[in-house]
Protein backbone atom coordinates (compact mmCIF):
# COMPACT_ATOMS: atom_id res chain seq x y z
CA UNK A 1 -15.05 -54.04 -84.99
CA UNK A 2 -12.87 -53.77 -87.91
CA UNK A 3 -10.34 -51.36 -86.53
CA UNK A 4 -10.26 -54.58 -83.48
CA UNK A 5 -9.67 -57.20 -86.21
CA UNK A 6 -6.75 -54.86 -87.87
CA UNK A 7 -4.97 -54.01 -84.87
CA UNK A 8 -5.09 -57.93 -83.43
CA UNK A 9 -3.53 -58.64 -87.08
CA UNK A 10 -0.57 -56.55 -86.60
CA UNK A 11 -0.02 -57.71 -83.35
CA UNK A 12 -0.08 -61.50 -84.69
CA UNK A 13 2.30 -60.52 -87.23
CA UNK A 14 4.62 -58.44 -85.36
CA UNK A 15 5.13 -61.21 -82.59
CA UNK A 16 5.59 -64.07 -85.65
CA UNK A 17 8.18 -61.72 -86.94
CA UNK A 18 9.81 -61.65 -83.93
CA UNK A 19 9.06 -65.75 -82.90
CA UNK A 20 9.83 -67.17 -85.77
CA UNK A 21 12.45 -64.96 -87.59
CA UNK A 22 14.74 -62.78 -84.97
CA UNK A 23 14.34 -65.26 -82.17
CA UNK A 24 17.03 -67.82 -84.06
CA UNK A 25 20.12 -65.40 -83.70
CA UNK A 26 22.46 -66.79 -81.02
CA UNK A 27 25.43 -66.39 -80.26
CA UNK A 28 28.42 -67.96 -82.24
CA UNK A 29 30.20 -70.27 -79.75
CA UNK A 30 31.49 -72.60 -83.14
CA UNK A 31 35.24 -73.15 -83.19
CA UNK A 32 36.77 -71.25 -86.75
CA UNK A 33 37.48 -74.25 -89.06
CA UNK A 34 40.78 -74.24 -90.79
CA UNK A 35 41.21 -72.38 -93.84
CA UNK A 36 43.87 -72.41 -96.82
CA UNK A 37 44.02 -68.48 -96.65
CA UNK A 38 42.98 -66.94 -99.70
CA UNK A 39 44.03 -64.10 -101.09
CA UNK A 40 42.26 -61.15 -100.00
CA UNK A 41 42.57 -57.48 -100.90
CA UNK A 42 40.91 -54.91 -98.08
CA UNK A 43 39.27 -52.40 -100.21
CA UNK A 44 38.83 -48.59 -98.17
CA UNK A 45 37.10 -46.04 -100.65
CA UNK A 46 37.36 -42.95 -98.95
CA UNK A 47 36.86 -38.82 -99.50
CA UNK A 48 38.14 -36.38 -96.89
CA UNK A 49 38.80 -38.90 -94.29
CA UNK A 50 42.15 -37.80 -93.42
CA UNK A 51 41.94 -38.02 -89.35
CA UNK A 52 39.85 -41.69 -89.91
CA UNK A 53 42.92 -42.58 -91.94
CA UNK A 54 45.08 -42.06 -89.61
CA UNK A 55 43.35 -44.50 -87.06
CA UNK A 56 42.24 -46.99 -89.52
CA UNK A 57 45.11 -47.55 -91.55
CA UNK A 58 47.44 -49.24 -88.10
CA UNK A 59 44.48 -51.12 -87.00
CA UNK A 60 44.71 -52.79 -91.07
CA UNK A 61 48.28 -53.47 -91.31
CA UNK A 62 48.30 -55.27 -87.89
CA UNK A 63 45.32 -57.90 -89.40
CA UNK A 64 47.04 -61.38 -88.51
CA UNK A 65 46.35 -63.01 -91.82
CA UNK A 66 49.21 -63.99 -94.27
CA UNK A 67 47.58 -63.54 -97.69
CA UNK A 68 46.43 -60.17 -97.90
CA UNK A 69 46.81 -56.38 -99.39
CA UNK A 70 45.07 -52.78 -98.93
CA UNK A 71 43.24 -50.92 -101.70
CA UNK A 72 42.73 -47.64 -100.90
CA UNK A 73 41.03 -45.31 -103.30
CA UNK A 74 40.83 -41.83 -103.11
CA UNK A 75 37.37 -40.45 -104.25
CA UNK A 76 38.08 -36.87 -105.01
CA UNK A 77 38.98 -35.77 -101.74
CA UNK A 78 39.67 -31.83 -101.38
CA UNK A 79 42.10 -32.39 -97.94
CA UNK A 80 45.13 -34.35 -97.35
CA UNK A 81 43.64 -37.59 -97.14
CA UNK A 82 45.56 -38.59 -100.39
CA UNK A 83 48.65 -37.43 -99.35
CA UNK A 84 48.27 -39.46 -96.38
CA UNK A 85 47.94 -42.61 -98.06
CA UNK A 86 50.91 -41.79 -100.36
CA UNK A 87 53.08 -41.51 -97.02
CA UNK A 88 52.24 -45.25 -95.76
CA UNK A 89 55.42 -46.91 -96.87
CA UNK A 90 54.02 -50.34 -96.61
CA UNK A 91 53.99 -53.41 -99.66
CA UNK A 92 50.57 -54.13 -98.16
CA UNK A 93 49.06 -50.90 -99.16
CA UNK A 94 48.28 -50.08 -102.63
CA UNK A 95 46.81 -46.65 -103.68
CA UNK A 96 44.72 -45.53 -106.30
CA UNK A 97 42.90 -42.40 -107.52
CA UNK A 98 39.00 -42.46 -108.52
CA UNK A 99 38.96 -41.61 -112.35
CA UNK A 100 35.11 -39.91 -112.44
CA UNK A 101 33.88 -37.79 -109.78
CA UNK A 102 30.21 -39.12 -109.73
CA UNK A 103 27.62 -39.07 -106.77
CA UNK A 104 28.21 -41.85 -104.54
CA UNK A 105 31.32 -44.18 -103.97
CA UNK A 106 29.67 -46.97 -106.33
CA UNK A 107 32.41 -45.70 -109.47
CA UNK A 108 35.28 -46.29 -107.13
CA UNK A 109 34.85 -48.66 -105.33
CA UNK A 110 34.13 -50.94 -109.29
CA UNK A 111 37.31 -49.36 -109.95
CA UNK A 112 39.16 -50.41 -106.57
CA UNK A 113 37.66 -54.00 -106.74
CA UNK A 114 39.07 -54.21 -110.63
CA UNK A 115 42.21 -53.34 -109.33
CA UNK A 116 42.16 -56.30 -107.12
CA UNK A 117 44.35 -59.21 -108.38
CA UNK A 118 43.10 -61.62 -104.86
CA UNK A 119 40.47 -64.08 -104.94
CA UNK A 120 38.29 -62.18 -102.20
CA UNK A 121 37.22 -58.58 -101.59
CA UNK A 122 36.70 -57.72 -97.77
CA UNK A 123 35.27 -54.02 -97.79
CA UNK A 124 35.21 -51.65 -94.94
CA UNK A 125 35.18 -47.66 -94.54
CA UNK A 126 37.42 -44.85 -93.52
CA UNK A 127 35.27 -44.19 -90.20
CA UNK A 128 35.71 -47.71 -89.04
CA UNK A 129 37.93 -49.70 -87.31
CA UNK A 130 38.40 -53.69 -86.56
CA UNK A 131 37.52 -54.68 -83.14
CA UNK A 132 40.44 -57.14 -83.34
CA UNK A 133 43.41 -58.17 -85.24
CA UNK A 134 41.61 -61.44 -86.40
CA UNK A 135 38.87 -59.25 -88.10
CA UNK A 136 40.00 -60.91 -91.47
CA UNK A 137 40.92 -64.21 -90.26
CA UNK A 138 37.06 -64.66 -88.79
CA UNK A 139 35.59 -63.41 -92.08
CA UNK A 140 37.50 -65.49 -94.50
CA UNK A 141 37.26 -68.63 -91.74
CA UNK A 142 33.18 -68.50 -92.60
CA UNK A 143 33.71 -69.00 -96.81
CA UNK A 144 34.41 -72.56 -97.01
CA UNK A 145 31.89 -73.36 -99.85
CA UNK A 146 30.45 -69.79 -99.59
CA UNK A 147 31.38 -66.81 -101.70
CA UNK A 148 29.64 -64.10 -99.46
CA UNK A 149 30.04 -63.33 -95.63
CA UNK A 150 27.62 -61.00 -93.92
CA UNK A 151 30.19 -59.32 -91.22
CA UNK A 152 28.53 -56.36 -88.81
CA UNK A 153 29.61 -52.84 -87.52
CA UNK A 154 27.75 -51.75 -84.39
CA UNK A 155 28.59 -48.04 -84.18
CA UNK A 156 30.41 -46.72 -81.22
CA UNK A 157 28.85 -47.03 -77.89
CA UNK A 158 28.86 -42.75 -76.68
CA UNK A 159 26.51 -40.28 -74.68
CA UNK A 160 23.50 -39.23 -75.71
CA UNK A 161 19.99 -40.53 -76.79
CA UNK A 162 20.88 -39.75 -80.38
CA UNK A 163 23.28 -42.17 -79.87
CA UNK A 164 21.08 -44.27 -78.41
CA UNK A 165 19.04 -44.50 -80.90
CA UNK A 166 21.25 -44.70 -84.03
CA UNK A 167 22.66 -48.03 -81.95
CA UNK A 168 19.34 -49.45 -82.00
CA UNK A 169 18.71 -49.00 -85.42
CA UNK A 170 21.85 -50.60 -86.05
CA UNK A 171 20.91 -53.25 -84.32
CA UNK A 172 17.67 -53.59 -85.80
CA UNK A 173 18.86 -53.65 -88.81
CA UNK A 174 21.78 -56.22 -88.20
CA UNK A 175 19.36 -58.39 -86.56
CA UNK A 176 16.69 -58.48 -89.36
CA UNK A 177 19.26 -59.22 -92.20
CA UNK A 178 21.13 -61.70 -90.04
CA UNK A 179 18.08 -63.59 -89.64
CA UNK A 180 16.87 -63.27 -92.66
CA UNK A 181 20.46 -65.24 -94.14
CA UNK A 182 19.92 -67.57 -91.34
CA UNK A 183 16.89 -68.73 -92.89
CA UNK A 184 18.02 -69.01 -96.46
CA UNK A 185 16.55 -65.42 -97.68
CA UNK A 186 19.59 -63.07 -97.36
CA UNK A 187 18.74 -59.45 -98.69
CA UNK A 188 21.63 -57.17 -97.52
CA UNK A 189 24.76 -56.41 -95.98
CA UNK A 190 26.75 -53.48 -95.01
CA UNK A 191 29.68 -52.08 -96.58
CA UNK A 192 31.35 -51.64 -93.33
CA UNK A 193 32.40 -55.18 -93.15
CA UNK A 194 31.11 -57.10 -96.20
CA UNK A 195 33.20 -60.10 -97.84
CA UNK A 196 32.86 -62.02 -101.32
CA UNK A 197 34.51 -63.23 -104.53
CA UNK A 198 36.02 -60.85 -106.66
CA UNK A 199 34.22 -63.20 -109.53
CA UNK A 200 31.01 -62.44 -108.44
CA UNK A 201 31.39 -58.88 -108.66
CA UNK A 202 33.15 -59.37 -111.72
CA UNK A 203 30.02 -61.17 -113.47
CA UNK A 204 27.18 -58.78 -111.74
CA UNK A 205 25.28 -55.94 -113.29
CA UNK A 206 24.01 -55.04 -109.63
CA UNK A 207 26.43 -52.08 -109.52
CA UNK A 208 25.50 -51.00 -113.08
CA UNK A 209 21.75 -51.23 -112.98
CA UNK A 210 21.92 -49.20 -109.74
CA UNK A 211 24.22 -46.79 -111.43
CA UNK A 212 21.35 -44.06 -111.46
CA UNK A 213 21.08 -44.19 -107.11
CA UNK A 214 23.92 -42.80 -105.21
CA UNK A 215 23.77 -45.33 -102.65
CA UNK A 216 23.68 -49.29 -102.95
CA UNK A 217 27.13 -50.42 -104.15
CA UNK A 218 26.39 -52.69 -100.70
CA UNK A 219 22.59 -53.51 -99.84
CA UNK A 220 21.80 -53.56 -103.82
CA UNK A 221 24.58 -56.02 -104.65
CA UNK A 222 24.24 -58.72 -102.14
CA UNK A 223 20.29 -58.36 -102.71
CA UNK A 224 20.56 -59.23 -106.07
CA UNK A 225 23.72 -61.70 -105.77
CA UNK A 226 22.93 -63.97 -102.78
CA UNK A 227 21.14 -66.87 -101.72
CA UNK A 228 21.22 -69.29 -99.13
CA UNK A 229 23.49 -71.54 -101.40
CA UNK A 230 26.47 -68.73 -101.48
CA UNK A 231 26.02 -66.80 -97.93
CA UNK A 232 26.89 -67.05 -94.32
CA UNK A 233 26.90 -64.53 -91.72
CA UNK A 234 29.96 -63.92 -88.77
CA UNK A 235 28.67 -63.07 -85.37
CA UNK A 236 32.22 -63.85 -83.57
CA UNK A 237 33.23 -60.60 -81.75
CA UNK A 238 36.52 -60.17 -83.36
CA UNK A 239 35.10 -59.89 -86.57
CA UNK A 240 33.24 -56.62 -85.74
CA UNK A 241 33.69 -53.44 -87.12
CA UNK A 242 33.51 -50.58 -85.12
CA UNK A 243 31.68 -47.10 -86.52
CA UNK A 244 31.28 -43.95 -85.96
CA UNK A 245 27.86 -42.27 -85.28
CA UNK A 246 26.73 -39.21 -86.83
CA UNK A 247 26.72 -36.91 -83.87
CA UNK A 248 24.04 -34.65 -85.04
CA UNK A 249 20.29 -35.68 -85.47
CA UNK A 250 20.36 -33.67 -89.34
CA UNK A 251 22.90 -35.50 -90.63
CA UNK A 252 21.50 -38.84 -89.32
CA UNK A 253 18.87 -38.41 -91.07
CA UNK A 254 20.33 -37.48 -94.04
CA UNK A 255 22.75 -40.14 -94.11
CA UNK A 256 19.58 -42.61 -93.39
CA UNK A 257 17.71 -41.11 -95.97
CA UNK A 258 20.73 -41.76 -98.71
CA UNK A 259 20.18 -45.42 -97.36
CA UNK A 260 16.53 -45.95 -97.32
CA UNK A 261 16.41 -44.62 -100.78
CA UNK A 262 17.64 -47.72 -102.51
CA UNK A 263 14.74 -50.03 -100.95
CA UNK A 264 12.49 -49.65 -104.01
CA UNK A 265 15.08 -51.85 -105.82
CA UNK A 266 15.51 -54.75 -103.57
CA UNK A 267 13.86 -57.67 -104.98
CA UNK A 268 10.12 -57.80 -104.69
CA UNK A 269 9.61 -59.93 -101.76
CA UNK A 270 12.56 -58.96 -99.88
CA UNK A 271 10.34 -55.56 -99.92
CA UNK A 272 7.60 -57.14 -99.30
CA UNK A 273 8.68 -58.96 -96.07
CA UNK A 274 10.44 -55.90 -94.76
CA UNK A 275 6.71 -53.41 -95.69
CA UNK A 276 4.88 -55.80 -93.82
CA UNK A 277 7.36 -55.87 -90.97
CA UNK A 278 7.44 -51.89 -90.64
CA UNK A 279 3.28 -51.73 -91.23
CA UNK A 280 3.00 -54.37 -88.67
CA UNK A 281 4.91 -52.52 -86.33
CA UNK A 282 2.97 -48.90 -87.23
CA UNK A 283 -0.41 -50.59 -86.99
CA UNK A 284 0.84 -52.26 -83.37
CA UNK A 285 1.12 -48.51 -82.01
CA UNK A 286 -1.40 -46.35 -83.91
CA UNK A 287 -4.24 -48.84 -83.67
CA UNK A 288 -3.16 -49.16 -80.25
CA UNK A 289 -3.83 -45.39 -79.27
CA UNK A 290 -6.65 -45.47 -81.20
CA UNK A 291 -8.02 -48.14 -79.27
CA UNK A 292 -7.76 -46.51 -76.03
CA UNK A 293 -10.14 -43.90 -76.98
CA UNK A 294 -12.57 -45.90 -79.17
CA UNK A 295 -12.35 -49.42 -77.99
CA UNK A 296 -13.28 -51.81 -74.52
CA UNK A 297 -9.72 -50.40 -72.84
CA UNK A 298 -8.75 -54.05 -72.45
CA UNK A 299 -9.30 -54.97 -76.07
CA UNK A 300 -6.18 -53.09 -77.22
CA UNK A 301 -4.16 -52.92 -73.46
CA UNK A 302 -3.78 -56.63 -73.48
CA UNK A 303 -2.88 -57.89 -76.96
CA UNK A 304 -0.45 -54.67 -77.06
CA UNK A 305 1.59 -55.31 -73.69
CA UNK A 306 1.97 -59.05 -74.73
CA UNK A 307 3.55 -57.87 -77.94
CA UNK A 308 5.81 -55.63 -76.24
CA UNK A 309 6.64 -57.99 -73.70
CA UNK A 310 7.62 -61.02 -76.31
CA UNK A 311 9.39 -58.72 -78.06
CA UNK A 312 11.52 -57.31 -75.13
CA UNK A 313 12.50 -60.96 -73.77
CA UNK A 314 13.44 -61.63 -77.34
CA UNK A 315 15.19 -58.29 -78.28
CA UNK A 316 17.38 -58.76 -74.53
CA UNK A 317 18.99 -62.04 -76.03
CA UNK A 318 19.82 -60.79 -79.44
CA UNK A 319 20.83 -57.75 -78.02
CA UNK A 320 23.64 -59.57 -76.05
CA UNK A 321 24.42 -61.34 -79.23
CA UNK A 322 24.99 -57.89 -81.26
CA UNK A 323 26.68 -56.45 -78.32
CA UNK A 324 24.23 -53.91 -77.52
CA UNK A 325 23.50 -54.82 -73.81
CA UNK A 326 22.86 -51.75 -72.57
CA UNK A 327 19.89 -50.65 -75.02
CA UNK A 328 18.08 -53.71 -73.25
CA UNK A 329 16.17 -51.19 -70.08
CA UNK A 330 15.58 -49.00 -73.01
CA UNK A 331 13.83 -51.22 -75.36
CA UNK A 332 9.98 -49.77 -75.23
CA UNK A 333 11.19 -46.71 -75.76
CA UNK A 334 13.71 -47.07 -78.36
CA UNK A 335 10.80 -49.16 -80.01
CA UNK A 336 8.52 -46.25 -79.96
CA UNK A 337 11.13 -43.99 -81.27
CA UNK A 338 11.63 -46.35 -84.14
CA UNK A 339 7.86 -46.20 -85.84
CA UNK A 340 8.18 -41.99 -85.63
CA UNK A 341 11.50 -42.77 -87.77
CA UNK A 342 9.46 -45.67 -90.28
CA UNK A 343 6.73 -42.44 -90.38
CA UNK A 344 9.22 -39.69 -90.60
CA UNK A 345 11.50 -41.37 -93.10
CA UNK A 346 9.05 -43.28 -95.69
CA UNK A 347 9.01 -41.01 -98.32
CA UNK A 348 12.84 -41.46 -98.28
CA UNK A 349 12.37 -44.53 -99.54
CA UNK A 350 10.67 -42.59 -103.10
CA UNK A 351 13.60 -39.53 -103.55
CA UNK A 352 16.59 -40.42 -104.61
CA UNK A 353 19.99 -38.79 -103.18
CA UNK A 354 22.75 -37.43 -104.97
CA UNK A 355 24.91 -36.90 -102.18
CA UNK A 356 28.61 -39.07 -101.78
């Protein structure tokens, strides 16, 4: 019976997870308050991202906001990405070289921020692009008495169920740190579209405690500098950024892997809240198999397609919300797919990367 008991549990706490957490992300329908435009500088660290550039760099300088400048920093790049940057004739843009070539972006990007004489920081990277010319207006409109917006970066809707699939983790993602600001525990953003005062970055030893992991100049920051005094999140369409998928399954997972590997040094019940999330959602399918062989069939049939079913009326609103409407006929699937990647990818979470 206790294999019953176990799998019952994780389908309890799956479907709170999903009631009580996920099911408050709506859309954002608020009109932007007035603002007294601070100063912001756009910070782009980027290393052979010449052809991104080239996209990217338009879709910045046509930002409708009045109070602004680009930082872009060139991380050691070996093509003509810095020679690109050079060319930009613009008073906006300001260029600067990475001094130390060390694993990760975290050394440039403290040196581009330093560089930064605004008020406000609003990162974003070289394989990205605004969905909109208001993309800094929206993010700076949500401060007020904040010092930290959460913005987010769907990646590019293409063909494929690798792409698929890499949009649904997005969105899984998004979704789990959105709601986790909206109920006062923030934990992480992305760099893609991330804004906050220069001060705070100024005053933190996040970057520098992290120093030995190649990834976390993002997650690892706002986990150890936020709280639901100092952050707000943007859902408004026009503050999106767009990214680019990996179009290869290998270097998905290698890029994932660089990510997952700074989870060991969030703070202890941020990990704590997102184990049991991931466990609850392993035990929901393992125990559930399992139970089809060992158990009464509709001892584990029943609790298991209510789960599913709560979460699929719940994941087809926020899906709307995160723009990923067309994942919704695809969500049982995509949710299987996702506890092979938890299984696959765990012990990424204990070997740390070296790579940029």
């Amino acid at each position: 019976m206790i294999p019953i008991y176990l799998f019952l549990a994780c389908c309890f706490l799956h479907i709170l997870y999903w009631l009580t957490l996920f099911s408050r992300l709506k859309v954002d329908n608020a009109k932007s308050k007035e603002h007294n435009s601070p100063s912001v500088s756009v910070i782009v660290v980027f290393k052979n991202e010449l052809e991104n550039l080239k996209i990217l760099v338009p879709y910045l300088l046509s930002q409708d906001y009045s109070n602004f400048d680009i930082i872009l920093c060139d991380d050691f790049s070996t093509d003509d990405s810095w020679d690109y940057v050079q060319s930009q004739i613009d008073s906006k843009i300001k260029t600067l070289k990475a001094t130390a070539d060390l694993p990760g972006k975290k050394h440039a990007l403290a040196e581009a921020i330093r560089s930064s004489g605004n008020d406000y920081v609003l990162l974003t990277d070289a394989d990205c692009y605004p969905t909109s010319n208001q993309w800094i207006n929206s993010m700076v409109s949500k401060l007020h008495t904040k010092k930290i917006v959460l913005g987010y970066s769907p990646h590019k809707k293409e063909t494929g169920w690798l792409n698929r699939f890499i949009r649904f983790e997005t969105y899984l993602v998004a979704l789990q740190y959105f709601s986790y600001a909206i109920h006062g525990i923030p934990y992480m953003g992305v760099g893609r579209n991330l804004l906050y005062a220069k001060e705070l970055f100024t005053r933190s030893n996040a970057i520098k405690d992290s120093a030995h992991l190649a990834s976390g100049d993002d997650d690892l920051f706002i986990n150890a500098e936020s709280n639901k005094e100092n952050t707000d999140i943007n859902l408004k369409p026009e503050s999106f950024i767009i990214s680019y998928p990996q179009t290869t399954f290998s270097s998905f997972i290698r890029q994932k892997r660089r990510h997952m590997s700074t989870a060991t040094a969030y703070k202890f019940d941020h990990q704590l809240l997102l184990a049991l999330y991931a466990l609850s959602h392993i035990g929901v399918y393992v125990l559930f198999v399992l139970g089809l062989f060992s158990w009464h069939f509709g001892y584990a049939l029943v609790p298991f397609v209510i789960t599913i079913f709560i979460k699929w009326a719940i994941a087809s609103k926020t899906m709307k919300v995160l723009h990923t409407p067309d994942l919704i006929p695809f969500f049982p699937l995509l949710d299987l797919l996702m506890v092979c990647y938890y299984i696959f990818l765990t012990p990424a979470t204990f070997i740390k990367t070296k790579n940029w």
